[in-house]
C-alpha atoms as a PDB file:
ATOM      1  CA  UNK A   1       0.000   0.000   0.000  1.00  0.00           C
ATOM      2  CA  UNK A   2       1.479   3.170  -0.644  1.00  0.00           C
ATOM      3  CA  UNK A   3       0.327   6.509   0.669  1.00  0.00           C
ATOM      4  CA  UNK A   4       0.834   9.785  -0.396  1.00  0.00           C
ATOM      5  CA  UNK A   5      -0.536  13.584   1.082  1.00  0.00           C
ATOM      6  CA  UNK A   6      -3.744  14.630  -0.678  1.00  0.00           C
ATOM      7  CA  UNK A   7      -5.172  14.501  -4.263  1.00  0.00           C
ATOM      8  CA  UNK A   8      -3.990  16.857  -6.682  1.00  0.00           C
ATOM      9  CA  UNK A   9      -6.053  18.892  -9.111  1.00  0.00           C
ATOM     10  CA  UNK A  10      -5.952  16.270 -11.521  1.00  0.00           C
ATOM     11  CA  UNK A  11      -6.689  13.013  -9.160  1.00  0.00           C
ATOM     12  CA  UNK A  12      -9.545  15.209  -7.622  1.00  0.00           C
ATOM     13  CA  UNK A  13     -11.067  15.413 -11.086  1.00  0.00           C
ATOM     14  CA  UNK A  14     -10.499  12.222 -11.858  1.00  0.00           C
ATOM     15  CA  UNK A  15     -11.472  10.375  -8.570  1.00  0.00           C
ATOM     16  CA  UNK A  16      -8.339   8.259  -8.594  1.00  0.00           C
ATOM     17  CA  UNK A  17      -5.179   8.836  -6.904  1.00  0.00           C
ATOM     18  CA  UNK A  18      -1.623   9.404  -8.776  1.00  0.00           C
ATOM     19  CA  UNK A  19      -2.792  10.441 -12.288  1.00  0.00           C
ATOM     20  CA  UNK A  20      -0.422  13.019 -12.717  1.00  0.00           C
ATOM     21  CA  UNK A  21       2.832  13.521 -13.557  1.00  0.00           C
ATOM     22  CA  UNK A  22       3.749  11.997  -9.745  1.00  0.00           C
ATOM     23  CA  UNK A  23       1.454   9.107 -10.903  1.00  0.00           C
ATOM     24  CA  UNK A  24       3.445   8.611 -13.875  1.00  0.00           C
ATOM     25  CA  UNK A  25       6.480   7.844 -12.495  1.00  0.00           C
ATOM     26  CA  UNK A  26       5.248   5.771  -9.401  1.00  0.00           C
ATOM     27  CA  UNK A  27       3.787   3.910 -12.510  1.00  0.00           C
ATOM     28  CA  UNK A  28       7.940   3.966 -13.520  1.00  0.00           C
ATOM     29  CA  UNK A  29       9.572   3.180 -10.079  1.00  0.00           C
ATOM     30  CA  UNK A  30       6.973   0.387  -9.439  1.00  0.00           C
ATOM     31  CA  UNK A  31       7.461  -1.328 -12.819  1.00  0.00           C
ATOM     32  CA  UNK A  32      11.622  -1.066 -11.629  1.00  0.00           C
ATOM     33  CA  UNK A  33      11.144  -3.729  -9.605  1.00  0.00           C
ATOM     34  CA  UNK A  34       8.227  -5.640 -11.494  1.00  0.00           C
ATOM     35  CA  UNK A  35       5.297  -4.445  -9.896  1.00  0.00           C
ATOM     36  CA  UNK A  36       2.110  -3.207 -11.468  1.00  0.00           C
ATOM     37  CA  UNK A  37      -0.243  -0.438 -10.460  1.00  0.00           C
ATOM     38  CA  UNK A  38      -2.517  -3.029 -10.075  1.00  0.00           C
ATOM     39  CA  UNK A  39      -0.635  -5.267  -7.756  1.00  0.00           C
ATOM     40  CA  UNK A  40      -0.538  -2.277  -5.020  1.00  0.00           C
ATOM     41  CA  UNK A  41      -3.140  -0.313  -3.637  1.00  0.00           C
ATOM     42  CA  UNK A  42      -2.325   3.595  -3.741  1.00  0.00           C
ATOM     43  CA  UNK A  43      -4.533   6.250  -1.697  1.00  0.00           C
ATOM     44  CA  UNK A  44      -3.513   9.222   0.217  1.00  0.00           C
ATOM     45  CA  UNK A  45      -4.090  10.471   4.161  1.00  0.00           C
ATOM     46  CA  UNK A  46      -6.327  13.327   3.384  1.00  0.00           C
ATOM     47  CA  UNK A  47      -8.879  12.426   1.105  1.00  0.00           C
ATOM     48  CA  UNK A  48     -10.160  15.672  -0.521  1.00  0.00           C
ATOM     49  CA  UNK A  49      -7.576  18.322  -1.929  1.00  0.00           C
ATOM     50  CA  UNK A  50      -6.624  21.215   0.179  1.00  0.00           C
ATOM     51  CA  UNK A  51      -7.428  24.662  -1.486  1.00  0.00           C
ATOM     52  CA  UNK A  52      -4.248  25.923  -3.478  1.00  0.00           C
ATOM     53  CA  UNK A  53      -2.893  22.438  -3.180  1.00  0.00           C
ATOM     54  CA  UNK A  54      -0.921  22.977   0.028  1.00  0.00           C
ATOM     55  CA  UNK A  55       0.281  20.228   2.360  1.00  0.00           C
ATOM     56  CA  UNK A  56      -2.890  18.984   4.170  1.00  0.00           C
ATOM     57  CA  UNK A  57      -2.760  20.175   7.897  1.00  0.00           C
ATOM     58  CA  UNK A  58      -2.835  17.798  11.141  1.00  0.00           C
ATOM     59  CA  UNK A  59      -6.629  18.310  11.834  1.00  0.00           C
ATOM     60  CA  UNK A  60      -7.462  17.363   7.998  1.00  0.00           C
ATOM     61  CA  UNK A  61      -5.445  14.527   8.213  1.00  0.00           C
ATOM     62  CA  UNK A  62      -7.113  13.477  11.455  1.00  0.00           C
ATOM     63  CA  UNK A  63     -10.700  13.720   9.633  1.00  0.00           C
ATOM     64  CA  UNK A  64      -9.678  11.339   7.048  1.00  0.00           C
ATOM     65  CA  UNK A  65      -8.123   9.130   9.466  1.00  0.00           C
ATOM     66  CA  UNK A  66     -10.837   6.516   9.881  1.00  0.00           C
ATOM     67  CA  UNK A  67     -11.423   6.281   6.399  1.00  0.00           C
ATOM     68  CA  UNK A  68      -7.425   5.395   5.640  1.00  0.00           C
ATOM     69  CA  UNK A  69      -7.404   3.020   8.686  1.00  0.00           C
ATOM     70  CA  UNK A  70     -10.699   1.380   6.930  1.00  0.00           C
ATOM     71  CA  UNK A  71      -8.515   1.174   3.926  1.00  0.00           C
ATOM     72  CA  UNK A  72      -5.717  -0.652   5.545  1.00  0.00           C
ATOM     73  CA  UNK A  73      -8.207  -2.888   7.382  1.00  0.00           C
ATOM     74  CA  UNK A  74      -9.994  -3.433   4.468  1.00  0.00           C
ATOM     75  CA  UNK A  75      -6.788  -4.006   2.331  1.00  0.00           C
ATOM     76  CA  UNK A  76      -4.732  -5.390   5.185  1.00  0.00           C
ATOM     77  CA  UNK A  77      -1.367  -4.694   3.374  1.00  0.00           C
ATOM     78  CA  UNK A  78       2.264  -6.351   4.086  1.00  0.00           C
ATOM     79  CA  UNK A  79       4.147  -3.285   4.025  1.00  0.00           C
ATOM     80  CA  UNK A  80       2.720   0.324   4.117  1.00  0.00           C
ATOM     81  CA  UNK A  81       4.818   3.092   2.050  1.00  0.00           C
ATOM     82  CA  UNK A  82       3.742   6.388   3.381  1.00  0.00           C
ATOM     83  CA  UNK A  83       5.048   8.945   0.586  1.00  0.00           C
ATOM     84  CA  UNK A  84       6.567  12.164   1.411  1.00  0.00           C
ATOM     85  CA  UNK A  85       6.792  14.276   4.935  1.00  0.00           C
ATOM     86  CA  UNK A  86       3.193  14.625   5.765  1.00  0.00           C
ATOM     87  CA  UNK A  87       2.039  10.772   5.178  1.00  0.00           C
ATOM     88  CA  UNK A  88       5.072   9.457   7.108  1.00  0.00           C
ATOM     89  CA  UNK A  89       4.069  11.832   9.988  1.00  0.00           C
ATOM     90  CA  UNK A  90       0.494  10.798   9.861  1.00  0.00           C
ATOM     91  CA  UNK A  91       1.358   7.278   9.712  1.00  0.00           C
ATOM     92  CA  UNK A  92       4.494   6.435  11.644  1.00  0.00           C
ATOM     93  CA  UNK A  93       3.703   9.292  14.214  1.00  0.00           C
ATOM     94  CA  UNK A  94       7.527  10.702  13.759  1.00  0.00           C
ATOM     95  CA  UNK A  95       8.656  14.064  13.025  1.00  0.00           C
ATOM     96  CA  UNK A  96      11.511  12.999  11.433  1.00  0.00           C
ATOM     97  CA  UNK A  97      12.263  14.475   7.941  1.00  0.00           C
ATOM     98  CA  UNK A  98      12.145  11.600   5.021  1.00  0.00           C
ATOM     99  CA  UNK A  99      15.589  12.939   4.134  1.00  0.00           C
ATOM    100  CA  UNK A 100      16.511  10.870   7.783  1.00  0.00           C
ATOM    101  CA  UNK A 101      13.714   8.162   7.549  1.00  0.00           C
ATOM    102  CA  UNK A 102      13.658   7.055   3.984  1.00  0.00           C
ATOM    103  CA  UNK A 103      14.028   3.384   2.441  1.00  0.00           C
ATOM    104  CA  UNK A 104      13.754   2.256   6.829  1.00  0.00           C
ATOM    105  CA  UNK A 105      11.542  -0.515   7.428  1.00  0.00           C
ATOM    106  CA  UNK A 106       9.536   0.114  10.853  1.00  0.00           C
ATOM    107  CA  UNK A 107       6.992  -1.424  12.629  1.00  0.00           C
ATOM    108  CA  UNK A 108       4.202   0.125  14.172  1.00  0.00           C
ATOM    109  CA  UNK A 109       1.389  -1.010  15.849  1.00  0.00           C
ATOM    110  CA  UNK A 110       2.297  -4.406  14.005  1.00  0.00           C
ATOM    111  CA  UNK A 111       2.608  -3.138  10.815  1.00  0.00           C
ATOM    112  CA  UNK A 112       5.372  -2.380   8.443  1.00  0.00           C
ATOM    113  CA  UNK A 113       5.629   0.903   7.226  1.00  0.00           C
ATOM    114  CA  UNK A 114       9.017   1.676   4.485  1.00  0.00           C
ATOM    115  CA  UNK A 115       8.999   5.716   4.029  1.00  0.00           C
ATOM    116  CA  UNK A 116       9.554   6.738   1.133  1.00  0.00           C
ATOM    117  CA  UNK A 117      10.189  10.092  -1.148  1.00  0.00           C
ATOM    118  CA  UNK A 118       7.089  11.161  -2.676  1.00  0.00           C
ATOM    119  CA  UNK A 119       7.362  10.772  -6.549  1.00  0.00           C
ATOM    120  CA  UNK A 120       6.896  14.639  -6.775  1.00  0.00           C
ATOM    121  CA  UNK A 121       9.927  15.515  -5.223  1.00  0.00           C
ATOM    122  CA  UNK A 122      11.739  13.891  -7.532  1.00  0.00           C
ATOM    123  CA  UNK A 123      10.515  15.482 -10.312  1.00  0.00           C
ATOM    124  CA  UNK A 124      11.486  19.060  -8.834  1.00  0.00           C
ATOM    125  CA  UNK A 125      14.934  17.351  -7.674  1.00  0.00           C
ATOM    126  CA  UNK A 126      15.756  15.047 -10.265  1.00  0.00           C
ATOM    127  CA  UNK A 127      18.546  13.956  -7.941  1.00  0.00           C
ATOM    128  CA  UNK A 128      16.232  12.055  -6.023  1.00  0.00           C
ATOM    129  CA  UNK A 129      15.513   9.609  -8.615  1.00  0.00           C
ATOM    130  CA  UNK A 130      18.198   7.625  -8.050  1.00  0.00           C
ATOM    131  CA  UNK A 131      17.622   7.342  -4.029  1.00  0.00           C
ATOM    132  CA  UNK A 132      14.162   6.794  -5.006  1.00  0.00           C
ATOM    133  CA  UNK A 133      14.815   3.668  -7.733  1.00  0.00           C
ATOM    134  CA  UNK A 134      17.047   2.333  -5.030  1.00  0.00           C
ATOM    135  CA  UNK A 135      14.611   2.899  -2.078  1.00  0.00           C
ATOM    136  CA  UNK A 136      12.157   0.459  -4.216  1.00  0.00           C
ATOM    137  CA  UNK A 137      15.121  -2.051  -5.186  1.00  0.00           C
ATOM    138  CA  UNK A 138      15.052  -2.072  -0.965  1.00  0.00           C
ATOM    139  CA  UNK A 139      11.509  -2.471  -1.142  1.00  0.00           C
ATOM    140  CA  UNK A 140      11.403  -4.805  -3.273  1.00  0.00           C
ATOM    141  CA  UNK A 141      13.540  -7.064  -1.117  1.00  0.00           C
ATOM    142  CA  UNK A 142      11.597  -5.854   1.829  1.00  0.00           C
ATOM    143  CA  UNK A 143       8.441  -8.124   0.040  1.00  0.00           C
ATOM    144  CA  UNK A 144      10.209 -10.917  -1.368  1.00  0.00           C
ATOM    145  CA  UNK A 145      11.216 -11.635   2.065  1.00  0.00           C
ATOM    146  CA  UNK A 146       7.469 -11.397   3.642  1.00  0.00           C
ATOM    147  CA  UNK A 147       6.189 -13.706   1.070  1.00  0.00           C
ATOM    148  CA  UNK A 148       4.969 -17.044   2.769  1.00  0.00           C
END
């Protein structure tokens, strides 16, 4: 399961989460290591977009809270990737920056949760592509060795 901030203008028009240009190349990293959109699920921790398409605060993210742990119960996931600063603060209850908490495996609450850039910052810092292929080669691992 992956988990990213809030919809964007486009996935708010659309319905669907990561249709943009971010969508495009989670589409990219995911097929890096063989996996399909359709083999993951991909939502977000605040479920409508936050006017001028700013970071959604604490108190949205709590409102949308029970619907992303119905998600995850629903889904019940091996390995949770929240995307990006706000989603790995929602969901791993850290401040720590992804810069520090990035490509980690940690468990919370019995789950496994493996931070992660969100595909957007890499396309502002095209530097981060790299870190971000080889957070997902680390991923990647990260499932083959939860498989039964």
């Amino acid at each position: 399961m992956f988990v990213g901030e809030a919809p964007g203008e486009q996935e708010d028009i659309q319905g669907r989460p990561f249709v943009g240009a971010a969508g495009k190349l989670l589409t990219e990293l995911l097929a890096s290591v063989n996996l399909g959109r359709e083999e993951v699920y991909i939502t977000n921790i605040a479920k409508c977009r936050p006017p001028n398409n700013r970071p959604p605060r604490k108190d949205e993210a709590a409102a949308c809270r029970p619907y992303l742990e119905r998600q995850i119960a629903l889904i019940q996931p091996s390995v949770i990737c929240p995307m990006g600063n706000s989603a790995i603060h929602a969901l791993i209850n850290s401040d720590d920056p992804v810069t520090e908490v990035h490509g980690i495996p940690f468990e919370v609450g019995g789950k496994t949760y493996f931070p992660m850039y969100h595909p957007a910052a890499a396309l502002y810092t095209f530097s981060l592509r790299e870190v971000m292929l080889e957070d997902f080669r680390k991923l990647r691992a990260l499932l083959d060795s939860t498989v039964d």
